[in-house]
C-alpha atoms as a PDB file:
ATOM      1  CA  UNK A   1      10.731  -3.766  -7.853  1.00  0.00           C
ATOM      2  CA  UNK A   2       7.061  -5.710  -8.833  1.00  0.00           C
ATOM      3  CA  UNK A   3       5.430  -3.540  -7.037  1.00  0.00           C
ATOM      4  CA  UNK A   4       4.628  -0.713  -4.923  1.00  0.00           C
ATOM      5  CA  UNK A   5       2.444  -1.311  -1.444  1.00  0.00           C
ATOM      6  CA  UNK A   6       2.737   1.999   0.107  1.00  0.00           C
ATOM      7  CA  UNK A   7       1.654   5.584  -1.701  1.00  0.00           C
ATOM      8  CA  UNK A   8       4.179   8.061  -3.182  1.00  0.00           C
ATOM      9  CA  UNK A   9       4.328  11.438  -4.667  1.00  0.00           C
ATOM     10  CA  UNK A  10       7.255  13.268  -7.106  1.00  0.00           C
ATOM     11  CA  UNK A  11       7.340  16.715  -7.234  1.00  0.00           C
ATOM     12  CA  UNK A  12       8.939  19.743  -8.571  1.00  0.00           C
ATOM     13  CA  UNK A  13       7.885  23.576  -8.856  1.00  0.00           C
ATOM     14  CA  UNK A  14       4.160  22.362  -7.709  1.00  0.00           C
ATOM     15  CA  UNK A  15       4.099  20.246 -10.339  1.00  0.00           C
ATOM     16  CA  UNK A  16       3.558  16.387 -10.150  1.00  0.00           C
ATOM     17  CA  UNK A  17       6.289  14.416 -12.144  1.00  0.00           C
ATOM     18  CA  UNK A  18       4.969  10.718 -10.776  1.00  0.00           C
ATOM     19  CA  UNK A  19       3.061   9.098  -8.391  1.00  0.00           C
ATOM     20  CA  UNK A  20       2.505   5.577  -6.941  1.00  0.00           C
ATOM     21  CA  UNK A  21       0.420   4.473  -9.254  1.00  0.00           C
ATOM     22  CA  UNK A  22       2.710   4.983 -12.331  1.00  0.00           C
ATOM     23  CA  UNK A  23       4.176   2.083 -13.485  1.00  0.00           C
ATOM     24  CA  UNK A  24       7.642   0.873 -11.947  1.00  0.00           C
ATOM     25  CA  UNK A  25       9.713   1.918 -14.949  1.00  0.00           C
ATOM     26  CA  UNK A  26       8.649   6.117 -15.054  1.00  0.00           C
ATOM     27  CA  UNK A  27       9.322   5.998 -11.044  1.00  0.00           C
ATOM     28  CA  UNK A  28      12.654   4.511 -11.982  1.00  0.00           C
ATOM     29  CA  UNK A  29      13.471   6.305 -14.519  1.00  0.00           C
ATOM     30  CA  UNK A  30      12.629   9.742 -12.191  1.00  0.00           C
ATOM     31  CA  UNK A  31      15.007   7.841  -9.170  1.00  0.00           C
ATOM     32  CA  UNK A  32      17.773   7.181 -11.233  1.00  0.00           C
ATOM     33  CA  UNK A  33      18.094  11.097 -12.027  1.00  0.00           C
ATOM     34  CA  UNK A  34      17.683  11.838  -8.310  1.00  0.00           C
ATOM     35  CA  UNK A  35      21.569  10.089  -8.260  1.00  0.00           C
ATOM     36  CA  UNK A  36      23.941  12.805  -7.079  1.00  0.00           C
ATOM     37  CA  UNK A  37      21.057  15.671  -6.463  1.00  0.00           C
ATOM     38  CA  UNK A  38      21.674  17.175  -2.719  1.00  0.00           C
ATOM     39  CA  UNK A  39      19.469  16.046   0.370  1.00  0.00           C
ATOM     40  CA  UNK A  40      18.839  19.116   2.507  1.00  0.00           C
ATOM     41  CA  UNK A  41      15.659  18.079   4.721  1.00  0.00           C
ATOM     42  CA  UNK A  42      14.020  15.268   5.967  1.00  0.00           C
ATOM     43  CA  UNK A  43      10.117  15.824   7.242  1.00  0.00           C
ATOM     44  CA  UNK A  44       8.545  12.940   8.949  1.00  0.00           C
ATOM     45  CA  UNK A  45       4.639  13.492  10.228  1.00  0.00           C
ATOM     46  CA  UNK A  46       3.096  11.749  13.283  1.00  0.00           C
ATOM     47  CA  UNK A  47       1.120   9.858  13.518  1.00  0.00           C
ATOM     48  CA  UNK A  48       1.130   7.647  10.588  1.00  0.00           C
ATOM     49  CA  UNK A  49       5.072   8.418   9.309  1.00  0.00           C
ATOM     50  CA  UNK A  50       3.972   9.936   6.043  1.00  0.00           C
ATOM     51  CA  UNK A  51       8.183  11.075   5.259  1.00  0.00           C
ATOM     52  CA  UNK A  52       9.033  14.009   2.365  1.00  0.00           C
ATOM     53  CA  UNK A  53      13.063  14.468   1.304  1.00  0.00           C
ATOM     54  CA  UNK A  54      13.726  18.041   0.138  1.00  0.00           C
ATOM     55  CA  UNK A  55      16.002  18.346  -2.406  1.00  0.00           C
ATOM     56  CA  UNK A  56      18.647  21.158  -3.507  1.00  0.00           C
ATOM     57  CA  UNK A  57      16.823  21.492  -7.131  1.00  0.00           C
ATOM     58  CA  UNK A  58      13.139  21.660  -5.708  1.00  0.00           C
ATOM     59  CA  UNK A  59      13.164  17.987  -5.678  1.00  0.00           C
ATOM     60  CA  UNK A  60       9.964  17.010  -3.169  1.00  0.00           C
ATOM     61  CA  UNK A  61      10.053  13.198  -2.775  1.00  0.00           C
ATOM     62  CA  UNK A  62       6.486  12.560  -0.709  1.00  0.00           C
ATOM     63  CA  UNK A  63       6.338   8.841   0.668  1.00  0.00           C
ATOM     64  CA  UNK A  64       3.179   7.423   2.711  1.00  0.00           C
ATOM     65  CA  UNK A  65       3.053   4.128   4.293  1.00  0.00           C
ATOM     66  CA  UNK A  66       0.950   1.306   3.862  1.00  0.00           C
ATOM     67  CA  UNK A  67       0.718   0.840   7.697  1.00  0.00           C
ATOM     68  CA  UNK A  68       1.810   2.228  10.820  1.00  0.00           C
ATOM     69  CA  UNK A  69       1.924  -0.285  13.138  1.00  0.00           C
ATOM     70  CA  UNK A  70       5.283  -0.324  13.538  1.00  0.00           C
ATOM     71  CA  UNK A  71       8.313  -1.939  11.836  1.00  0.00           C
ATOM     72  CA  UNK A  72       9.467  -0.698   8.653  1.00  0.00           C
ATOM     73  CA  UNK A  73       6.797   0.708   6.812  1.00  0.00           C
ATOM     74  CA  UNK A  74       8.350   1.924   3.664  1.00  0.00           C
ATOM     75  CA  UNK A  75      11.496   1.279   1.619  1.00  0.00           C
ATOM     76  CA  UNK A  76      13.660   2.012  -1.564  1.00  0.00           C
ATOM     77  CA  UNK A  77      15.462  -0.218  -3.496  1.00  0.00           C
ATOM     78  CA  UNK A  78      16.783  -1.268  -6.891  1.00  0.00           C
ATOM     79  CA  UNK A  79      15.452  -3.900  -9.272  1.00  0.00           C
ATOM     80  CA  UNK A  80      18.001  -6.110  -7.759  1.00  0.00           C
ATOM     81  CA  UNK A  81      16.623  -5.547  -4.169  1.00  0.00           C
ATOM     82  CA  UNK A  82      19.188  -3.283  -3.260  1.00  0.00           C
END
């Protein structure tokens, strides 16, 4: 991952752990501990598809597109594109 086009937001308790404009390897490093943790709810917001996975531990993963004019607007992946 070189970059990141499209806004995002870590949270837990209230608190902010990272945002978008961290650099890569502190988002990574918070992702890679995510590994494992339960999903239990998936919000996605009209209009724009602004998307926040709920996690068992009080994991808030907040992700906000770059666009949406349709297509994919956001993605995850490893360093190896994955």
């Amino acid at each position: 991952m070189d970059n990141i086009n499209s806004g995002g937001r870590l949270e837990q308790g209230g608190r902010i752990l990272v945002g978008s404009s961290g650099s890569v390897a502190k988002i990574m490093d918070h992702f890679s501990k995510m590994v494992g943790i339960r999903l239990l709810k998936v919000e996605v917001r009209a209009p724009g598809g602004d998307t926040r996975f709920i996690f068992e531990n009080g994991l808030i993963l907040n992700c906000f597109p770059a666009r949406s004019g349709g297509g994919t607007s956001w993605g995850v992946c490893t360093g190896a594109g994955n």
